[in-house]
C-alpha atoms as a PDB file:
ATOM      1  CA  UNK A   1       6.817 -89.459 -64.397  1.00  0.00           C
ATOM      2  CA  UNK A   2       3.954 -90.908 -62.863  1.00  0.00           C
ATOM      3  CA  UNK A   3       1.347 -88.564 -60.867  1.00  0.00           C
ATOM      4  CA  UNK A   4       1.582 -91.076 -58.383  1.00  0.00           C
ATOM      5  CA  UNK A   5       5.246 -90.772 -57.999  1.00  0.00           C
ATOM      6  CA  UNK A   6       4.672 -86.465 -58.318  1.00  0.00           C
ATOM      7  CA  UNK A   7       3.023 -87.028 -54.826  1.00  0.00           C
ATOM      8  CA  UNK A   8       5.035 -89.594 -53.519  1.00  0.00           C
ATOM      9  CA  UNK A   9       7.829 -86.919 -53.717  1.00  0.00           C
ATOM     10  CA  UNK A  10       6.239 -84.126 -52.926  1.00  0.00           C
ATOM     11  CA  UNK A  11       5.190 -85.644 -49.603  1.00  0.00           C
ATOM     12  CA  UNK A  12       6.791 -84.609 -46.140  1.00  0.00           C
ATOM     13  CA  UNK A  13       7.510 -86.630 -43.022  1.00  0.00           C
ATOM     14  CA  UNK A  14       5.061 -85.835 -40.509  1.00  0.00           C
ATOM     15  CA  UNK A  15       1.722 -87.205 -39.160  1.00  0.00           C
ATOM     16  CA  UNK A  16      -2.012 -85.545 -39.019  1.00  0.00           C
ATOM     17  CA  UNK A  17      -4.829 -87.199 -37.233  1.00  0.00           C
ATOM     18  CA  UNK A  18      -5.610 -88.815 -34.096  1.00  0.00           C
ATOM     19  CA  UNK A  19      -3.024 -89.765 -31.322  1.00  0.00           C
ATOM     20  CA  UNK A  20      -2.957 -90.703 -27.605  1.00  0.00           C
ATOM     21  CA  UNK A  21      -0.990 -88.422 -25.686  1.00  0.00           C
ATOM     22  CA  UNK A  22      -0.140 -90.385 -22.275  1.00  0.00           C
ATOM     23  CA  UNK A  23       0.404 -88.395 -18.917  1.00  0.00           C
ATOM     24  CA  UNK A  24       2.011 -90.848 -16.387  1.00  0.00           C
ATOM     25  CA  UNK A  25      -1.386 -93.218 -16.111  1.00  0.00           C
ATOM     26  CA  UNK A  26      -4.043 -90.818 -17.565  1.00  0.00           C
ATOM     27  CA  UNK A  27      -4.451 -91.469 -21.594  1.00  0.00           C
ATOM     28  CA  UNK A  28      -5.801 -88.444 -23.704  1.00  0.00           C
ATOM     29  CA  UNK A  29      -7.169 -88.793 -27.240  1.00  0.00           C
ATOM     30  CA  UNK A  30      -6.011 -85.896 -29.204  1.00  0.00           C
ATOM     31  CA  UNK A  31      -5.549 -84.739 -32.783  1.00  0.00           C
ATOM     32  CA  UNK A  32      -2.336 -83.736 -33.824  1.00  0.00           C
ATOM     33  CA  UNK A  33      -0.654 -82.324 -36.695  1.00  0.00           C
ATOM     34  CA  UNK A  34       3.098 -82.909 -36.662  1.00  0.00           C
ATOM     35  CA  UNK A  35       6.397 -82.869 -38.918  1.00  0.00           C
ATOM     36  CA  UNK A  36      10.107 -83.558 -38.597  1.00  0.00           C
ATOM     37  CA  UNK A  37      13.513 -83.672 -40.106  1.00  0.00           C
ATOM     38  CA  UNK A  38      16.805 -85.230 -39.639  1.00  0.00           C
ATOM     39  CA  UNK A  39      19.100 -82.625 -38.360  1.00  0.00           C
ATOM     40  CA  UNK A  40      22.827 -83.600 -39.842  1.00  0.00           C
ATOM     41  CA  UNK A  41      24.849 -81.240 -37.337  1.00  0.00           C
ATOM     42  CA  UNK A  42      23.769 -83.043 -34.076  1.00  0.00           C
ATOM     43  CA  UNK A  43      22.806 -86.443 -36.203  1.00  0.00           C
ATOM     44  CA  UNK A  44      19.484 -86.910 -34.417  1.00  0.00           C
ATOM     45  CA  UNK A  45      15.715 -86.522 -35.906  1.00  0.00           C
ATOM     46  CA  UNK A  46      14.129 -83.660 -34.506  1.00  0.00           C
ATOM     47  CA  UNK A  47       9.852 -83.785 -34.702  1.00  0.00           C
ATOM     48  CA  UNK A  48       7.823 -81.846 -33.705  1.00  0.00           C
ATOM     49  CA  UNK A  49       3.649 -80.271 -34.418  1.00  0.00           C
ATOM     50  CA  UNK A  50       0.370 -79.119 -32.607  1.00  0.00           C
ATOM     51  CA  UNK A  51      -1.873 -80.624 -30.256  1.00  0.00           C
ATOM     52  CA  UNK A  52      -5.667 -79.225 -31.409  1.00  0.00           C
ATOM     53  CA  UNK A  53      -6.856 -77.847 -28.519  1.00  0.00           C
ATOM     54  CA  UNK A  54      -8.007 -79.905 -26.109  1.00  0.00           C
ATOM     55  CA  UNK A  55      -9.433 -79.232 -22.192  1.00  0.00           C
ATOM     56  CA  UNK A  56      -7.650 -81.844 -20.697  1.00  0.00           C
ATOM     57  CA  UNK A  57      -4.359 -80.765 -21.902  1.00  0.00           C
ATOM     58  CA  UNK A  58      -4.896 -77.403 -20.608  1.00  0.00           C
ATOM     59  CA  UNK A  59      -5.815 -78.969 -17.713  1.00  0.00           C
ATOM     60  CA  UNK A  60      -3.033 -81.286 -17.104  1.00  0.00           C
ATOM     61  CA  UNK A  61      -0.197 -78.524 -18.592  1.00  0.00           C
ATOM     62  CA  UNK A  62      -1.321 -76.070 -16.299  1.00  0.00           C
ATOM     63  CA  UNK A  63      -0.999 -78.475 -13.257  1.00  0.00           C
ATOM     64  CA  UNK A  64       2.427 -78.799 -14.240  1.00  0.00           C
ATOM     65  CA  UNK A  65       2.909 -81.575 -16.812  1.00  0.00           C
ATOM     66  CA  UNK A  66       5.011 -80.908 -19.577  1.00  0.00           C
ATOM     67  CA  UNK A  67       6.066 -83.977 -21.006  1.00  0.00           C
ATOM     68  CA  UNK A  68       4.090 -86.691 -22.371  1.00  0.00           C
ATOM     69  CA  UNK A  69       4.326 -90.299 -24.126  1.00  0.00           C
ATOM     70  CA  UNK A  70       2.820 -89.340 -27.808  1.00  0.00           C
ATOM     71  CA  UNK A  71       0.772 -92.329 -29.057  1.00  0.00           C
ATOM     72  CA  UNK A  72      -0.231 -92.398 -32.919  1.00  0.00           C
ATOM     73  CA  UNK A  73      -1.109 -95.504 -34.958  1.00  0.00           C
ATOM     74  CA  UNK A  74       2.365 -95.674 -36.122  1.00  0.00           C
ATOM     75  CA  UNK A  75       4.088 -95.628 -33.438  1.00  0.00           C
ATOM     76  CA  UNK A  76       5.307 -93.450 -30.080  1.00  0.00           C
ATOM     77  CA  UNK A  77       7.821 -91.403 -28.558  1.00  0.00           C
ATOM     78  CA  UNK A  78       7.865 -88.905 -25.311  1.00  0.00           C
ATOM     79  CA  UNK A  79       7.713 -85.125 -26.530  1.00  0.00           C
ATOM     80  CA  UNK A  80       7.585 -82.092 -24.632  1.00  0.00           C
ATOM     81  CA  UNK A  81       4.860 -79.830 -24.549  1.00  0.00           C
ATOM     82  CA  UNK A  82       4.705 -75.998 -24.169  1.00  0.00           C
ATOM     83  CA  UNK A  83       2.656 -72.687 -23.985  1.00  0.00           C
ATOM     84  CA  UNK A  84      -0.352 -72.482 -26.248  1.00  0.00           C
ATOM     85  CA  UNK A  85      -0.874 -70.629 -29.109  1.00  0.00           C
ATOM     86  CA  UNK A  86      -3.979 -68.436 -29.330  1.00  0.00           C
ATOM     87  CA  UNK A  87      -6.235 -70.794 -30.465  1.00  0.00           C
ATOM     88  CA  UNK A  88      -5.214 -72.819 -27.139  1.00  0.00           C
ATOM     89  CA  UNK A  89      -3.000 -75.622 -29.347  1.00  0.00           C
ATOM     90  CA  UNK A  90      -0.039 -77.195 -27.405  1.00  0.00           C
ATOM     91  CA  UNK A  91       2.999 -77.007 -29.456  1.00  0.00           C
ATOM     92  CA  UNK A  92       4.735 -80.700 -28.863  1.00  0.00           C
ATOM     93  CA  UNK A  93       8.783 -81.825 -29.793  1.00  0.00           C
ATOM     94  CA  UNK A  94      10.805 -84.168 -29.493  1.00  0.00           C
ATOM     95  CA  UNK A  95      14.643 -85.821 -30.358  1.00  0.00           C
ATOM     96  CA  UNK A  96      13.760 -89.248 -30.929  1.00  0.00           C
ATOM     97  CA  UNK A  97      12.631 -92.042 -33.337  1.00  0.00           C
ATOM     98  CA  UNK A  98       9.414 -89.569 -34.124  1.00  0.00           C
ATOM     99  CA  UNK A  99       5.687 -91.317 -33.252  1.00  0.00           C
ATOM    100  CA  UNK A 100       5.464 -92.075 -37.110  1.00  0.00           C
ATOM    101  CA  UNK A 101       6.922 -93.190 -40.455  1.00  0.00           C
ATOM    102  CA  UNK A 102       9.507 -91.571 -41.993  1.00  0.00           C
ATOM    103  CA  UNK A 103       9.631 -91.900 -45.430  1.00  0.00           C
END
């Protein structure tokens, strides 16, 4: 086998760089780190990863938002976002066609 192929395999589905996370008409740039799996008991793909932390997130979660349109170069989907971790990162899921390529 290959080593090519060795990392070909060994690689998840998931996404890490920069994204767009959209809040109704106010576009964000963030970096994000994010993952996902099909789940076979409900039959839907479940994704889901961190937001870095980023001030205007916290600012627009603590006014209330907590749902946004997640942008990456691969594509998007809406996620929800919750309480940050320590190191003020948003944690961000969704049920959906995930905003990138499953492999």
């Amino acid at each position: 086998m290959s080593e090519d192929h060795q990392e070909e395999e060994a690689h998840e589905d998931g996404y890490t760089g920069q994204a767009v996370l959209v809040f109704e008409q106010r576009e964000v740039p963030v970096d994000v780190e994010l993952r996902g799996y099909f789940q076979p008991i409900d039959g839907r793909y479940h994704w889901y990863g961190r937001v870095a932390a980023n001030e205007q997130v916290t600012e627009l979660v603590e006014a209330g938002a907590r749902s946004a349109l997640l942008r990456t170069p691969a594509g998007q989907a809406t996620g929800a976002l919750t309480d940050p971790d320590p190191w003020r990162r948003y944690r961000v899921a969704g049920i959906s066609t995930p905003p990138f390529t499953v492999g």
